[in-house]
N, C-alpha and C. Protein backbone atom coordinates (compact mmCIF):
# COMPACT_ATOMS: atom_id res chain seq x y z
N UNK A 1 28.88 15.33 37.02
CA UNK A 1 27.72 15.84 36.33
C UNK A 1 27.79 15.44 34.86
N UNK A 2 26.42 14.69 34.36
CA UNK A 2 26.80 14.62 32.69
C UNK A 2 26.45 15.85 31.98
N UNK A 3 26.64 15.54 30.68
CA UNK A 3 26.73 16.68 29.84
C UNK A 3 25.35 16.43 29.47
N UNK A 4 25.11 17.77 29.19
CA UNK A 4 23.77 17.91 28.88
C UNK A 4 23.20 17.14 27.10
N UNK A 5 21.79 16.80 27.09
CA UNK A 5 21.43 16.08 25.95
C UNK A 5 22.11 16.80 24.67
N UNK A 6 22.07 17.81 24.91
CA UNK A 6 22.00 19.24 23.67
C UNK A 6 23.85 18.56 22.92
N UNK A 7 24.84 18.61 23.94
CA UNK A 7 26.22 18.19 23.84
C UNK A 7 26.30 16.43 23.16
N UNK A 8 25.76 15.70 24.20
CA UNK A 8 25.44 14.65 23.41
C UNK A 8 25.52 14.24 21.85
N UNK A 9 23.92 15.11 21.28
CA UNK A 9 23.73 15.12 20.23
C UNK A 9 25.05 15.44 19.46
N UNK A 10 25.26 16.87 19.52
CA UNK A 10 26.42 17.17 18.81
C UNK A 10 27.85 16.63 18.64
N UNK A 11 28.19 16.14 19.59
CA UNK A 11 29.77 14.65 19.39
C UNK A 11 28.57 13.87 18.56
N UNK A 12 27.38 13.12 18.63
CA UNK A 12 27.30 12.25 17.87
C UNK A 12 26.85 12.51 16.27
N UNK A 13 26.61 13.78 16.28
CA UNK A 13 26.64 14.52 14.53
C UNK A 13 28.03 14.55 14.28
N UNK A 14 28.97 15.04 14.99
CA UNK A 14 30.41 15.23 14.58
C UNK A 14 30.73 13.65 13.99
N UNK A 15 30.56 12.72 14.89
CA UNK A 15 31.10 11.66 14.49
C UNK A 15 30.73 11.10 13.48
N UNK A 16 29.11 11.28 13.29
CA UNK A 16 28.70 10.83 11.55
C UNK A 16 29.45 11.32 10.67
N UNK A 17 29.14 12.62 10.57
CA UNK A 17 30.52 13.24 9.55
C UNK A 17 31.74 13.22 9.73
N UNK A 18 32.39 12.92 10.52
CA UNK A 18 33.64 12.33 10.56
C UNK A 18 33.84 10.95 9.66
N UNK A 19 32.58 9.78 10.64
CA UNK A 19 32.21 8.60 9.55
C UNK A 19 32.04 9.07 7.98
N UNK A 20 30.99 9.66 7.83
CA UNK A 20 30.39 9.72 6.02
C UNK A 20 32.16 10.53 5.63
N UNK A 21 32.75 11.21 6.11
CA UNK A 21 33.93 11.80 5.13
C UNK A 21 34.79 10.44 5.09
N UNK A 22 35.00 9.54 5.92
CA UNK A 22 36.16 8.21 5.70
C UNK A 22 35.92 7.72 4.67
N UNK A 23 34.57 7.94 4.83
CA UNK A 23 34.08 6.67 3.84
C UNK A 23 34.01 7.31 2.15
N UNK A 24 34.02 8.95 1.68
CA UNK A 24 34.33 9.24 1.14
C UNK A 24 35.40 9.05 0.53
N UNK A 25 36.55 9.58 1.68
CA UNK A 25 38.03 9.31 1.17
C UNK A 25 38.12 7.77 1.06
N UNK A 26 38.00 6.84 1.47
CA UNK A 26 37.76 5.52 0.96
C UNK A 26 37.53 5.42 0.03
N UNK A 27 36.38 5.80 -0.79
CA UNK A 27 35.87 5.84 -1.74
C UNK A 27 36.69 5.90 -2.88
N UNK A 28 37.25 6.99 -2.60
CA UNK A 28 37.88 8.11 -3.62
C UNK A 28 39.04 7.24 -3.65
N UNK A 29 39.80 6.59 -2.51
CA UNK A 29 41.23 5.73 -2.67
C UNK A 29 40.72 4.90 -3.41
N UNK A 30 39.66 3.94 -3.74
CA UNK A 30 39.47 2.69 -4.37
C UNK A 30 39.58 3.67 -5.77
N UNK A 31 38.97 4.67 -5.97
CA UNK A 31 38.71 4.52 -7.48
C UNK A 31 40.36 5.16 -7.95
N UNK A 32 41.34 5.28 -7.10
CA UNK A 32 42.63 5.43 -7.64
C UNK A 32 43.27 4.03 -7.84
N UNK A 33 42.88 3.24 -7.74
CA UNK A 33 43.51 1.87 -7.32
C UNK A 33 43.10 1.19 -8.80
N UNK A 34 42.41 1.14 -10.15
CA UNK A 34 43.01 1.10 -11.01
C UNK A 34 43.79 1.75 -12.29
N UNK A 35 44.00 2.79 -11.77
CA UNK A 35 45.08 3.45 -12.37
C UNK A 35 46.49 3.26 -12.15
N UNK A 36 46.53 2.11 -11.11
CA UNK A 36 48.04 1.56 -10.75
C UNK A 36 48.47 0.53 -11.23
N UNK A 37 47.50 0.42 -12.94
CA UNK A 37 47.47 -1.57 -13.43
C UNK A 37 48.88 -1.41 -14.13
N UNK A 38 48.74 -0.36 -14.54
CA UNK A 38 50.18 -0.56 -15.60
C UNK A 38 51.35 -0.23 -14.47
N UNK A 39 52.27 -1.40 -14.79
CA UNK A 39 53.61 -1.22 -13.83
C UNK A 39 54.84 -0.14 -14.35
N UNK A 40 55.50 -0.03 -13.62
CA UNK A 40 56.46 1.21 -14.16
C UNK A 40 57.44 0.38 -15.36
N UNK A 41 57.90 -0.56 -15.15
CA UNK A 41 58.67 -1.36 -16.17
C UNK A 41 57.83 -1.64 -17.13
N UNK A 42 56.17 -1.21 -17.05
CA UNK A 42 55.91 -1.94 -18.46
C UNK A 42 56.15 -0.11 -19.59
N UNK A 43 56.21 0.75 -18.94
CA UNK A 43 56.25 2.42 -19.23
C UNK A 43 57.10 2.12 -20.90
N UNK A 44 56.46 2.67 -21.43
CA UNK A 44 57.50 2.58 -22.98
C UNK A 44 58.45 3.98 -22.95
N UNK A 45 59.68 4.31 -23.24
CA UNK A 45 60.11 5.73 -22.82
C UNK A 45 60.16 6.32 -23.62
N UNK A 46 59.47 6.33 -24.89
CA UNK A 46 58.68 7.16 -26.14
C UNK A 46 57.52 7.57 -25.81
N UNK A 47 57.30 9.06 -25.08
CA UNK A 47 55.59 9.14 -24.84
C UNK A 47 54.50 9.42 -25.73
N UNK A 48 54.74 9.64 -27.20
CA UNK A 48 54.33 9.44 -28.18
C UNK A 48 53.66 7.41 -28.67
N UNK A 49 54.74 6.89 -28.32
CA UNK A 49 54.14 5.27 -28.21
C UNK A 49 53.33 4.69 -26.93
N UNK A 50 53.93 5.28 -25.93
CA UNK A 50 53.13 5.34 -24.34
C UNK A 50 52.02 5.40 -24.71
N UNK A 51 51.71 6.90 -25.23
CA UNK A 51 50.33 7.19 -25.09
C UNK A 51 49.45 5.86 -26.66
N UNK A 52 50.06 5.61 -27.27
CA UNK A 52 49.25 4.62 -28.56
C UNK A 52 49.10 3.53 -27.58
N UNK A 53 50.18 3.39 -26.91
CA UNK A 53 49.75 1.70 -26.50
C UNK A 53 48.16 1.77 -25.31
N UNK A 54 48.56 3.32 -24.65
CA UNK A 54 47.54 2.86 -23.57
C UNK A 54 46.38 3.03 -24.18
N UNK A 55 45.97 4.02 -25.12
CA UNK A 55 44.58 4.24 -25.82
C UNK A 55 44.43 2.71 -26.77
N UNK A 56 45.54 2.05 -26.93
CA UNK A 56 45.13 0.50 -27.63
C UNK A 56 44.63 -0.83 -26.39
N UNK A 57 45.14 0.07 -25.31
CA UNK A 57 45.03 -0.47 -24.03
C UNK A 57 43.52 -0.89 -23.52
N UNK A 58 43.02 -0.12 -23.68
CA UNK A 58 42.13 0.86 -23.45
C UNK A 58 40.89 0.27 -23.57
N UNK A 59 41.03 -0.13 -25.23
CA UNK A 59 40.15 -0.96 -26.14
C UNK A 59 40.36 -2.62 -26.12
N UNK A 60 40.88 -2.84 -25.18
CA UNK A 60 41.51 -4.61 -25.52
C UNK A 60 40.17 -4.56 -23.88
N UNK A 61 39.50 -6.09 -23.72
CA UNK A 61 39.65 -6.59 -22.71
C UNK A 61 40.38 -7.76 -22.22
N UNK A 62 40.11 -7.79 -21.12
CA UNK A 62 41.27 -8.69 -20.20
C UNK A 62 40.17 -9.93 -20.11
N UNK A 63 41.36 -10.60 -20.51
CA UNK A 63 40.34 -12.19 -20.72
C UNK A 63 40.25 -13.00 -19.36
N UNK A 64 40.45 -12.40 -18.60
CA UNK A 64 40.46 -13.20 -16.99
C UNK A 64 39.40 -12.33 -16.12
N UNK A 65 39.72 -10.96 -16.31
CA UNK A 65 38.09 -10.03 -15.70
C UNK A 65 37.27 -9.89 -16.27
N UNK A 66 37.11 -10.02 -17.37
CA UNK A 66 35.75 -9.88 -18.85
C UNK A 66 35.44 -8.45 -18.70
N UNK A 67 35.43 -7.56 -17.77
CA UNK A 67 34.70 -6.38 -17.40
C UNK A 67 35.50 -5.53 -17.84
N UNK A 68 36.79 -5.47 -17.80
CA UNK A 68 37.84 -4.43 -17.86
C UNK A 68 38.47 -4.69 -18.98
N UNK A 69 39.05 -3.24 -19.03
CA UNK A 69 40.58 -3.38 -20.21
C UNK A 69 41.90 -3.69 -19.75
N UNK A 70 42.68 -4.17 -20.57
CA UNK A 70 43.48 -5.04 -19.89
C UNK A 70 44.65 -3.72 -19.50
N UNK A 71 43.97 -2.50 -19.64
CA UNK A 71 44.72 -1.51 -19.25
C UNK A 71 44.47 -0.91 -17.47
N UNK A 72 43.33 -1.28 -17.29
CA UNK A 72 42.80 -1.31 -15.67
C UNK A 72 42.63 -2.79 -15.13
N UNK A 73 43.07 -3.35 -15.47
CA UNK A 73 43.47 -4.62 -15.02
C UNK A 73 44.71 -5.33 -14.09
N UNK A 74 44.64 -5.95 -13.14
CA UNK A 74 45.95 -6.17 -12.51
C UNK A 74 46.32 -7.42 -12.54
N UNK A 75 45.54 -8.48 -13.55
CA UNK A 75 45.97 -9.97 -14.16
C UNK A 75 47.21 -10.07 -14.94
N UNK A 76 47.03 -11.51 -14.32
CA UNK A 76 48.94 -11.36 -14.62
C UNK A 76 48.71 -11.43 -16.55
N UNK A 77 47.86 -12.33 -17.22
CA UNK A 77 47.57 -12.28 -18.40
C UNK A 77 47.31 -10.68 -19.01
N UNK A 78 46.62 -10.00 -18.43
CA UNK A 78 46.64 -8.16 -18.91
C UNK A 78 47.98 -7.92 -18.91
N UNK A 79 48.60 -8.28 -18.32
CA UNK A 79 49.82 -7.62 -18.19
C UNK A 79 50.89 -8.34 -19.23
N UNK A 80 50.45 -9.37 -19.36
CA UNK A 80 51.06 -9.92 -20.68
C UNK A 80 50.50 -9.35 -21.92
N UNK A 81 49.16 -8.96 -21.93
CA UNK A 81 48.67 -8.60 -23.19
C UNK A 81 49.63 -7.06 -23.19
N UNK A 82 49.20 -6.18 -21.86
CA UNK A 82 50.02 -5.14 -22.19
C UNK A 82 51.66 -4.66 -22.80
N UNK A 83 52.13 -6.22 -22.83
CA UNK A 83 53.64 -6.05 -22.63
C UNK A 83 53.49 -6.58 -24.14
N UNK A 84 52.45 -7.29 -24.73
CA UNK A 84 52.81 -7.75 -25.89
C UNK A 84 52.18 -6.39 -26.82
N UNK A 85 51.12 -5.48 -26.54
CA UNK A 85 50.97 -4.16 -27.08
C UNK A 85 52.42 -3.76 -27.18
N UNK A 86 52.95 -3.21 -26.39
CA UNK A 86 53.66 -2.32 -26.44
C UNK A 86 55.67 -2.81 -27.10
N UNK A 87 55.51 -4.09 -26.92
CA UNK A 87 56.30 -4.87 -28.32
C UNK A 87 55.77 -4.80 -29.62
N UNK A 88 55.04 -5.14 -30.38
CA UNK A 88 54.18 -4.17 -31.14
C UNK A 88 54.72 -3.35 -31.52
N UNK A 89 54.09 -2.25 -30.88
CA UNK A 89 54.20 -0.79 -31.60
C UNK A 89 55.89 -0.75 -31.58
N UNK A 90 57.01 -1.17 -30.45
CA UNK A 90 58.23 -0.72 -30.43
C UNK A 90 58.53 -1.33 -31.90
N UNK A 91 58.01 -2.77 -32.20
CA UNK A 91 58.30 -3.46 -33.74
C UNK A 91 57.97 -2.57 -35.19
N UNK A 92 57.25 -1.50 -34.81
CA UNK A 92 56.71 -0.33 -35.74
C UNK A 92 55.25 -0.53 -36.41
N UNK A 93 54.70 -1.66 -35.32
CA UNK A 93 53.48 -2.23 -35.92
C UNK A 93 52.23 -0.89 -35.64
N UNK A 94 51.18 -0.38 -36.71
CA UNK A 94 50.33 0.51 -36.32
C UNK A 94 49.30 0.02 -35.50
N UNK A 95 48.49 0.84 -34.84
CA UNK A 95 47.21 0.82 -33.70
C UNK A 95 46.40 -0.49 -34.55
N UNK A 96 45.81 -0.47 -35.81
CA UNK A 96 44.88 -1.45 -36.15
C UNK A 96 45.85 -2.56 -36.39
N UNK A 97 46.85 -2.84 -36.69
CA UNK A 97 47.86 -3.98 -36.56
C UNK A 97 47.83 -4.62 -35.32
N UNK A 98 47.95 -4.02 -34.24
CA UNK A 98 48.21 -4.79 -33.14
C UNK A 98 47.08 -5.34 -33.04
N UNK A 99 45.71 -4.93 -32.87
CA UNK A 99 44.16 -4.91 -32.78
C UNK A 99 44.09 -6.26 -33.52
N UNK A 100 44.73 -5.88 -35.14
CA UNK A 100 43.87 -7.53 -36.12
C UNK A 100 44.72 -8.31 -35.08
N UNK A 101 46.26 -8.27 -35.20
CA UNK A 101 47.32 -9.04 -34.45
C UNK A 101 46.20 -10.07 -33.22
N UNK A 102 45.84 -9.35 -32.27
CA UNK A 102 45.59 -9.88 -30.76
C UNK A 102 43.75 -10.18 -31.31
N UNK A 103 43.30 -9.85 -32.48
CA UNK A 103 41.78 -10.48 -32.74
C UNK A 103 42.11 -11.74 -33.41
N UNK A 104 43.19 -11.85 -33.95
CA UNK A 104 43.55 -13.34 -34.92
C UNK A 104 44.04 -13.82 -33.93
N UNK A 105 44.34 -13.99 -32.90
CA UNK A 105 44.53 -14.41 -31.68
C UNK A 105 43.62 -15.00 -30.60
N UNK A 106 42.85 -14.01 -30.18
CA UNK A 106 41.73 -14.30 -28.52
C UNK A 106 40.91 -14.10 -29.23
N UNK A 107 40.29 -13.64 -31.09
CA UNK A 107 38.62 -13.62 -31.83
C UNK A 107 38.50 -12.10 -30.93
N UNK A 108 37.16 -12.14 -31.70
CA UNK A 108 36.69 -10.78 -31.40
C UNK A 108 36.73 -10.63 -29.74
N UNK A 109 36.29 -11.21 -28.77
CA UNK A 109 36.02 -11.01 -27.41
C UNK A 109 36.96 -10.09 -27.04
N UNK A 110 38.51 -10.31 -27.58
CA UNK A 110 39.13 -9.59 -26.78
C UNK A 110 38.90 -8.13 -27.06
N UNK A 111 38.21 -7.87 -27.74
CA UNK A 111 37.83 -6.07 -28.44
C UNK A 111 36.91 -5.45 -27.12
N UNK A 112 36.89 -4.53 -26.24
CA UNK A 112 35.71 -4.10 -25.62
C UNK A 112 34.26 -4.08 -26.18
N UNK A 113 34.81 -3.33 -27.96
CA UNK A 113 33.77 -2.69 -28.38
C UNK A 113 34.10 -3.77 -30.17
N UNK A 114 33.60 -4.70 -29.80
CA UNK A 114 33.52 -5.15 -31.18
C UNK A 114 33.26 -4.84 -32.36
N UNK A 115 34.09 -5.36 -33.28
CA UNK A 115 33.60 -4.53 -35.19
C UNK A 115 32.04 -5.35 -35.57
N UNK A 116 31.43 -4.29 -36.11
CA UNK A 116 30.08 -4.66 -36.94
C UNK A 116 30.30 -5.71 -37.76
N UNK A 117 30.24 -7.37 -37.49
CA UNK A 117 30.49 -7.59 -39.13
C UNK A 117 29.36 -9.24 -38.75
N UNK A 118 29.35 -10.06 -39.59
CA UNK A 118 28.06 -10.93 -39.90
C UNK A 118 28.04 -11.46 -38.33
N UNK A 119 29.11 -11.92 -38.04
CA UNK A 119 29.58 -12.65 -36.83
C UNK A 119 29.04 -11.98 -35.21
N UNK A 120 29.00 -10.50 -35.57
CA UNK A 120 28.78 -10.37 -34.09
C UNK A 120 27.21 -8.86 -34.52
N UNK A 121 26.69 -9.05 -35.68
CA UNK A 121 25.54 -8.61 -35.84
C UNK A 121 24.73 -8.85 -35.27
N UNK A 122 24.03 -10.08 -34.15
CA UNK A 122 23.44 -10.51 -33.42
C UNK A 122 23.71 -9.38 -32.22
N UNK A 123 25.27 -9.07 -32.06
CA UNK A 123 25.32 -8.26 -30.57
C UNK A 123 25.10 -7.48 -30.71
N UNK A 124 25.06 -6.66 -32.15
CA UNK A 124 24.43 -4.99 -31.81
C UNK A 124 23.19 -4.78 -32.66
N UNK A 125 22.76 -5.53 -32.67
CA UNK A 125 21.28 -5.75 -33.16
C UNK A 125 20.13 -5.88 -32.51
N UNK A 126 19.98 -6.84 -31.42
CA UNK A 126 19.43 -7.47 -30.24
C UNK A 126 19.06 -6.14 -29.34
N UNK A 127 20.15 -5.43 -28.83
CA UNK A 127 19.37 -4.17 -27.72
C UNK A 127 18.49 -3.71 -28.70
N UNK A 128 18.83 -3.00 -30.35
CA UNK A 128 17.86 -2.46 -30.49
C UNK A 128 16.43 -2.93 -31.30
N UNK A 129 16.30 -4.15 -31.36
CA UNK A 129 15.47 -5.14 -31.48
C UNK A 129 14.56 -5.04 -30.72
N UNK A 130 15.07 -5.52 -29.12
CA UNK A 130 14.07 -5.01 -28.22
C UNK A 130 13.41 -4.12 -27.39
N UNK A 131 14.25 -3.31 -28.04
CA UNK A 131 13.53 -1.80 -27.84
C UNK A 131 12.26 -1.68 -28.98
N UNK A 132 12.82 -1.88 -29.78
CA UNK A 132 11.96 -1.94 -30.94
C UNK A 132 10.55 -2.93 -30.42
N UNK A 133 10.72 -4.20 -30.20
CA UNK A 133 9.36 -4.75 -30.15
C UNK A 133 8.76 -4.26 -28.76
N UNK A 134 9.21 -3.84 -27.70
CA UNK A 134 8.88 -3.08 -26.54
C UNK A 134 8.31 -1.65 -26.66
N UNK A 135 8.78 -0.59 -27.93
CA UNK A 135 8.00 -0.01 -28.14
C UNK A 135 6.93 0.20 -28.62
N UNK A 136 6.81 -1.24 -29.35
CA UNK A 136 5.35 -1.41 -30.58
C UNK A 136 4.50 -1.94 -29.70
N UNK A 137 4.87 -2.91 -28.33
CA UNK A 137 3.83 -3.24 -27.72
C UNK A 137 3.12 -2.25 -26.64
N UNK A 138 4.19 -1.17 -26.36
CA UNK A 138 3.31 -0.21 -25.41
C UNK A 138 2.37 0.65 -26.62
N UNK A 139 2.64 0.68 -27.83
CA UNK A 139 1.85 1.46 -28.58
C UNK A 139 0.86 0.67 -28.97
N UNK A 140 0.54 -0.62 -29.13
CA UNK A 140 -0.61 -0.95 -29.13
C UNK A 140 -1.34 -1.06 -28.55
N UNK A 141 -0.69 -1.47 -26.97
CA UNK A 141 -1.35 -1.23 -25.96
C UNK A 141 -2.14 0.03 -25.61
N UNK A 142 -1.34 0.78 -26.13
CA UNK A 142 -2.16 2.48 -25.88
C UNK A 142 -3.53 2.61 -26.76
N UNK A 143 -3.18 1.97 -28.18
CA UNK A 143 -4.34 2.12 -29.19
C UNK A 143 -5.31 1.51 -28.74
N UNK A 144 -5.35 0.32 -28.69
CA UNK A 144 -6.39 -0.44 -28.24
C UNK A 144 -7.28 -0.20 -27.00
N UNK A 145 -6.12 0.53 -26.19
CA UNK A 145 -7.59 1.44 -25.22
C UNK A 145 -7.58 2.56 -25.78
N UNK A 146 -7.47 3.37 -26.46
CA UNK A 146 -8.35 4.27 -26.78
C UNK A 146 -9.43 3.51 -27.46
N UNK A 147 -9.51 2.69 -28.22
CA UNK A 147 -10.61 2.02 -29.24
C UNK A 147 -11.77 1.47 -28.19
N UNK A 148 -10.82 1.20 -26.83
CA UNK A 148 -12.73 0.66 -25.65
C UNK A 148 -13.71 1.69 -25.40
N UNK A 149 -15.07 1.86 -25.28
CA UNK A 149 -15.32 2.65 -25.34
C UNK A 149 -15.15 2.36 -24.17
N UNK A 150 -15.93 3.51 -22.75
CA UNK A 150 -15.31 4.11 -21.55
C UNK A 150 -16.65 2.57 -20.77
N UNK A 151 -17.41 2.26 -21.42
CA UNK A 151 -18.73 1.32 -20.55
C UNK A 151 -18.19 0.02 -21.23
N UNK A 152 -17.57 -0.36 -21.91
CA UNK A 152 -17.24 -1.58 -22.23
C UNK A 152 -15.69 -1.74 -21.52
N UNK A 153 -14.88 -0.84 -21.28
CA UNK A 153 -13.96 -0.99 -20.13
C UNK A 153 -14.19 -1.95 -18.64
N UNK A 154 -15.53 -1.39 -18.28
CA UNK A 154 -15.76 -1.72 -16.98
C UNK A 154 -16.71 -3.10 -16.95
N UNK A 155 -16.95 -3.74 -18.47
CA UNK A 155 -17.42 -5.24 -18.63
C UNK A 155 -18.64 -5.03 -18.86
N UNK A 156 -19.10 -3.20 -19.93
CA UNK A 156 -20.13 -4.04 -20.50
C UNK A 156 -21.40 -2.66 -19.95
N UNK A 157 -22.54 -2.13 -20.37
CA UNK A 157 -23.06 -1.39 -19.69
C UNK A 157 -23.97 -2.39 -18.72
N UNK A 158 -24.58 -1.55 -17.83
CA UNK A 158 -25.38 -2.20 -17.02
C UNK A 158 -26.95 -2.22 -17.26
N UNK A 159 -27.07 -3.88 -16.61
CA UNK A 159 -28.93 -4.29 -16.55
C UNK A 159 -29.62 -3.44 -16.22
N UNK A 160 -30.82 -3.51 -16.12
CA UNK A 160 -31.74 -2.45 -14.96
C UNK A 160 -31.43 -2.95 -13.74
N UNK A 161 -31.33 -4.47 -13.57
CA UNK A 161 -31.65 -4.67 -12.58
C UNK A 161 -30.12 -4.42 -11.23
N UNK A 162 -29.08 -4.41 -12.07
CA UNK A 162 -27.57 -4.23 -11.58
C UNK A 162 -27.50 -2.76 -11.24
N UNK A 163 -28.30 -1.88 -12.35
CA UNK A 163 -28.33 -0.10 -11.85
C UNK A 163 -29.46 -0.33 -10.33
N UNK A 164 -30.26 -0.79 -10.67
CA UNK A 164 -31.42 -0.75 -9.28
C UNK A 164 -30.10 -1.34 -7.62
N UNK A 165 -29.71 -1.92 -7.76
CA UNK A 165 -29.00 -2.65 -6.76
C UNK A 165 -27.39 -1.45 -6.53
N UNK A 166 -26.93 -1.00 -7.73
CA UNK A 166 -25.87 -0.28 -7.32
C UNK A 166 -26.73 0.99 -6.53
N UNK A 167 -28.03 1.32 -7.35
CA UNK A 167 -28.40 2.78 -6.52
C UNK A 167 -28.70 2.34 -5.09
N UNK A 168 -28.98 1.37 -4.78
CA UNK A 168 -29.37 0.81 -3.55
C UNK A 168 -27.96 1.20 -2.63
N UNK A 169 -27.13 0.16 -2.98
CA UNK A 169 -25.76 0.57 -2.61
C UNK A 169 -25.25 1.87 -2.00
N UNK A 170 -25.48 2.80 -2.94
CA UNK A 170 -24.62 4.10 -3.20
C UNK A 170 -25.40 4.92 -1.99
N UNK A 171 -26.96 4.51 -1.83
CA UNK A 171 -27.83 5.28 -0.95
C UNK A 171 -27.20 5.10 0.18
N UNK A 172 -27.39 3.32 0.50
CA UNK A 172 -27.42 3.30 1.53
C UNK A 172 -25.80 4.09 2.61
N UNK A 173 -24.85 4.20 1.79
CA UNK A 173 -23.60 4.74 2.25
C UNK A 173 -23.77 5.89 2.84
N UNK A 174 -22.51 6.26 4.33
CA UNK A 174 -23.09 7.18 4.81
C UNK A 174 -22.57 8.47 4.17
């Protein structure tokens, strides 16, 4: 005898949610997976310098992923940048030392968040540039219809002879 529809259904709800939770915990494993960039040998055993290098970490990108810091990064080059941070600071060099250090080096790119200066004024200028001319054009756009009147919108008032033919129209509808 099979099981009735009613049973059916229910193994196949169980199993969605069984599915949608994997895929949760999946989820949730990937986003632990870069917090494993820094290796245990690169660990400085001053956690006072630990913690400078990774917040300098933090702010560097990785010149092989462009996207990341070379602190969530698992390139073998991040991992050189990280090992050369944290020589650095053991040398007694401060947070903006290492920073000019590795910018007189890889230029600004390697910064996540680049310094304001003539050179990269174009990059933080530009978003709000075009916000700027994007807002002036929806506002003119707005002005300029208010300024139509409501019969020159629609191309203009009408002939006699165009009103005679629409009333025709409008009658004849059921």
């Amino acid at each position: 005898m099979s099981p009735a529809p009613k049973d059916r259904s229910g193994r196949r709800a169980g199993r969605v949610v069984a599915g949608i939770a994997a895929g949760v915990w999946l989820g949730l494993a990937l986003l632990v997976v870069p917090a494993a960039a820094v290796q245990p040998d690169e660990i400085l055993k001053d956690p006072v310098l630990e913690k400078r290098a990774r917040a300098i970490s933090a702010d560097l990108r990785c010149m092989v992923c462009q996207n990341q810091s070379i602190d969530d990064s698992d390139a073998p080059l991040a991992k050189d940048l990280r090992v050369l941070v944290r020589e650095r600071l053991v040398a007694g060099d401060s947070n903006a030392a290492v920073k000019d250090f590795l910018v007189a080096r890889y230029g600004q790119f390697v910064l996540l968040n680049p310094r304001f200066e003539w050179e990269t004024a174009l990059l933080w200028v530009t978003p709000f540039a075009v916000l700027g001319i994007g807002a002036g054009v929806l506002v003119v756009g707005a002005l300029r219809r208010r300024r139509v009147p409501a019969g020159e919108a629609a191309g203009g008032d009408l002939t006699a002879e165009e009103r005679a033919a629409l009333a025709e129209i409008l009658r004849d509808r059921p």
